[in-house]
C-alpha atoms as a PDB file:
ATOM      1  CA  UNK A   1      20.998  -8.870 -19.270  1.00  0.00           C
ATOM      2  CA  UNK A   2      22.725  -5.624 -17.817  1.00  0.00           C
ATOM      3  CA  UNK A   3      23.889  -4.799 -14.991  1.00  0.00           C
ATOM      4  CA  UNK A   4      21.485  -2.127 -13.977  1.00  0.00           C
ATOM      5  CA  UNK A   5      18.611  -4.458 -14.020  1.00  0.00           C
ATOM      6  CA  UNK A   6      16.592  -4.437 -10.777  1.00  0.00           C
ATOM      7  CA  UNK A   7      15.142  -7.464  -9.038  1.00  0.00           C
ATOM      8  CA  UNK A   8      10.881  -8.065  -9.108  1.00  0.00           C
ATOM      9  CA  UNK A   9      11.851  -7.754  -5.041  1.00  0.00           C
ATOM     10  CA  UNK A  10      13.028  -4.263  -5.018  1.00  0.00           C
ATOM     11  CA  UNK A  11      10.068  -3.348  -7.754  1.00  0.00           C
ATOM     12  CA  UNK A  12       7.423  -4.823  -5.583  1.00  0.00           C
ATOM     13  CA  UNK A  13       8.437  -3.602  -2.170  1.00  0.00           C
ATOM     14  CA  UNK A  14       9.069   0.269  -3.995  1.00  0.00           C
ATOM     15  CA  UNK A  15       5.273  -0.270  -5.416  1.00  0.00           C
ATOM     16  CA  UNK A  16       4.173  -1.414  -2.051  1.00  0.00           C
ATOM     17  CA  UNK A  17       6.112   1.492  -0.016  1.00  0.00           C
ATOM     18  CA  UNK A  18       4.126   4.307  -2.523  1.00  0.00           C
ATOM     19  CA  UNK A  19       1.249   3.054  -1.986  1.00  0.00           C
ATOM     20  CA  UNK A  20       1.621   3.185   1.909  1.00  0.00           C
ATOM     21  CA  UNK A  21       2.647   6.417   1.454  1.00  0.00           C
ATOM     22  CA  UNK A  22       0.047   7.702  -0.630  1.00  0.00           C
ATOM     23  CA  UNK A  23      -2.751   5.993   1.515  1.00  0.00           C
ATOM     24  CA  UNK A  24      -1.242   7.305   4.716  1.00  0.00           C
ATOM     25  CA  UNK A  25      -0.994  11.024   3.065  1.00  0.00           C
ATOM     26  CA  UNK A  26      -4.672  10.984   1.889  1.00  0.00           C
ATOM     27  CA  UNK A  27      -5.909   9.978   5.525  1.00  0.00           C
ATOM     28  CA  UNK A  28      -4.141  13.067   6.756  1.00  0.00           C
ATOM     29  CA  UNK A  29      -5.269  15.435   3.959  1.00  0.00           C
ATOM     30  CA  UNK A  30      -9.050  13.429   4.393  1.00  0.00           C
ATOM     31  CA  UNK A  31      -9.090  14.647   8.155  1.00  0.00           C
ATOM     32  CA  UNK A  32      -8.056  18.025   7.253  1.00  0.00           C
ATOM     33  CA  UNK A  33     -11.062  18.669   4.803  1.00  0.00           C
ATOM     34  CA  UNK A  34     -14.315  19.812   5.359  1.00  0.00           C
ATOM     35  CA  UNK A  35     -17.137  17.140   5.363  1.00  0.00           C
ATOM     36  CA  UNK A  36     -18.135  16.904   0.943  1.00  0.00           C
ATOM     37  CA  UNK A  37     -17.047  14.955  -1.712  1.00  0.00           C
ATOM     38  CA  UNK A  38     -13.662  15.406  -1.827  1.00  0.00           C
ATOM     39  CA  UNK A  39     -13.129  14.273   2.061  1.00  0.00           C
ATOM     40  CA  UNK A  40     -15.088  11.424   1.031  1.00  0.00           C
ATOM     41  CA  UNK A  41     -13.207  10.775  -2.259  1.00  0.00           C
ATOM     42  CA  UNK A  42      -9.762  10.897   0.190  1.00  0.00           C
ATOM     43  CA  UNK A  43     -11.216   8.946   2.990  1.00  0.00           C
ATOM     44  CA  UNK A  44     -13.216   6.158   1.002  1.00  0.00           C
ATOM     45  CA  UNK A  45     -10.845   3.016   0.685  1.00  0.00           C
ATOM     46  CA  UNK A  46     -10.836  -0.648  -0.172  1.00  0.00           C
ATOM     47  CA  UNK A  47      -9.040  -3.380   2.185  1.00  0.00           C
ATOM     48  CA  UNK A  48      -7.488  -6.100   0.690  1.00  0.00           C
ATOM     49  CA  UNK A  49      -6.587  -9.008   3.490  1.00  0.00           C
ATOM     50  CA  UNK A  50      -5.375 -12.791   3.280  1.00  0.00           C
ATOM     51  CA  UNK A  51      -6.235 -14.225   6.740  1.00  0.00           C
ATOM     52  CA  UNK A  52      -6.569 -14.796   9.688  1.00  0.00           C
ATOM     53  CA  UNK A  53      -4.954 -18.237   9.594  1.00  0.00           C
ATOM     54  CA  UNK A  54      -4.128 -20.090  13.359  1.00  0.00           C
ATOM     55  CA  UNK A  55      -1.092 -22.730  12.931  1.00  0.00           C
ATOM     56  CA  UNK A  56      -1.186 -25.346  15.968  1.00  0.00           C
ATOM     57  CA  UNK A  57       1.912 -26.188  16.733  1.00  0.00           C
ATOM     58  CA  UNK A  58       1.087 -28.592  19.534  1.00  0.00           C
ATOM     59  CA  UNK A  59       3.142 -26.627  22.147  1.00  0.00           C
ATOM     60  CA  UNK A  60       2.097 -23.428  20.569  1.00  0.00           C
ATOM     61  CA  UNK A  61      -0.114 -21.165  18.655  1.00  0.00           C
ATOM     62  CA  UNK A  62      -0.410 -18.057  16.483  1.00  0.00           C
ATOM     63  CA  UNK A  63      -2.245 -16.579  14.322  1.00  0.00           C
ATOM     64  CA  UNK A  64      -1.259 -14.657  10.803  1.00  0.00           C
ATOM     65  CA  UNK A  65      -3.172 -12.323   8.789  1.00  0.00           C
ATOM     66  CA  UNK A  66      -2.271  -9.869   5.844  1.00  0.00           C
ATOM     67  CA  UNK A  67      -4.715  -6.338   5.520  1.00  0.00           C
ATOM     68  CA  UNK A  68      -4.074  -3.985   3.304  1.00  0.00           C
ATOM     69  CA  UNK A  69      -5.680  -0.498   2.783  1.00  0.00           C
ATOM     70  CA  UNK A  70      -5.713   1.554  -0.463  1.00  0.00           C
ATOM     71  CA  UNK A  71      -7.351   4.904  -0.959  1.00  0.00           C
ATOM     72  CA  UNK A  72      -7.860   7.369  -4.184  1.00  0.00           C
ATOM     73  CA  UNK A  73      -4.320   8.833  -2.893  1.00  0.00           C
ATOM     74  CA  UNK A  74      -3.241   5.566  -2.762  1.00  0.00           C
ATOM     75  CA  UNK A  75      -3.258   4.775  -6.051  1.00  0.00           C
ATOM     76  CA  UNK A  76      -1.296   8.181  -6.816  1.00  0.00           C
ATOM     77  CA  UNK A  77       1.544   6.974  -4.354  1.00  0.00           C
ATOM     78  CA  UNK A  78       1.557   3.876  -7.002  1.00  0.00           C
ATOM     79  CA  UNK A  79       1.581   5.780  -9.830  1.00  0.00           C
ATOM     80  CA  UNK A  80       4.263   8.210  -8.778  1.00  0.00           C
ATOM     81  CA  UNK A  81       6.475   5.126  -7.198  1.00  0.00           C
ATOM     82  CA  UNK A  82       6.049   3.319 -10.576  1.00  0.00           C
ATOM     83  CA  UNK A  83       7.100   6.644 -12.301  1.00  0.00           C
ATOM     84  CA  UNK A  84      10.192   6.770 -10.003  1.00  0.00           C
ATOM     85  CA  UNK A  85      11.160   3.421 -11.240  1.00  0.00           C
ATOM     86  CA  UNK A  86      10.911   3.725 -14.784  1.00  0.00           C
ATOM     87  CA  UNK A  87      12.639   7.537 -14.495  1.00  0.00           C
ATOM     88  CA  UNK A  88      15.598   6.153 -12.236  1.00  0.00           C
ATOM     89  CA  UNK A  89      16.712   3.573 -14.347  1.00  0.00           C
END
């Protein structure tokens, strides 16, 4: 094992972080376009979400929930964060 190794954490949250990117990047450049396929193509996304869960506490309650949005531009932000990682070794 070297030193240089990097933890699934980092690689996860790096993957996670170009994706935001990406997704927030293609819903400015989607609102910037004229109505057609390619504002479409930008602005068309899926949502993945876990929740919403409520947790009684007795004395207490809240609620969690998990959403997450990923567009065409998205998936670029992913693809150039995963290149990042395998180029910055």
């Amino acid at each position: 094992m070297t030193t240089r190794q990097r933890s699934i954490g980092i690689i996860v949250i790096s993957l996670i972080v170009g994706a935001m990117i990406g997704t927030l990047l293609g819903d400015i450049l989607g609102m910037t376009l004229p109505d057609g396929v390619v504002k479409e193509l930008f602005l068309r996304s899926v949502t993945l979400s876990l929740g919403p869960t409520t947790v009684d506490l007795l004395i207490m309650n809240f609620t969690l929930g998990f959403s997450f949005k990923l567009n065409f531009s998205g998936i670029i932000g992913l693809g150039v964060a995963y290149y990042l990682l395998r180029y910055f070794r």
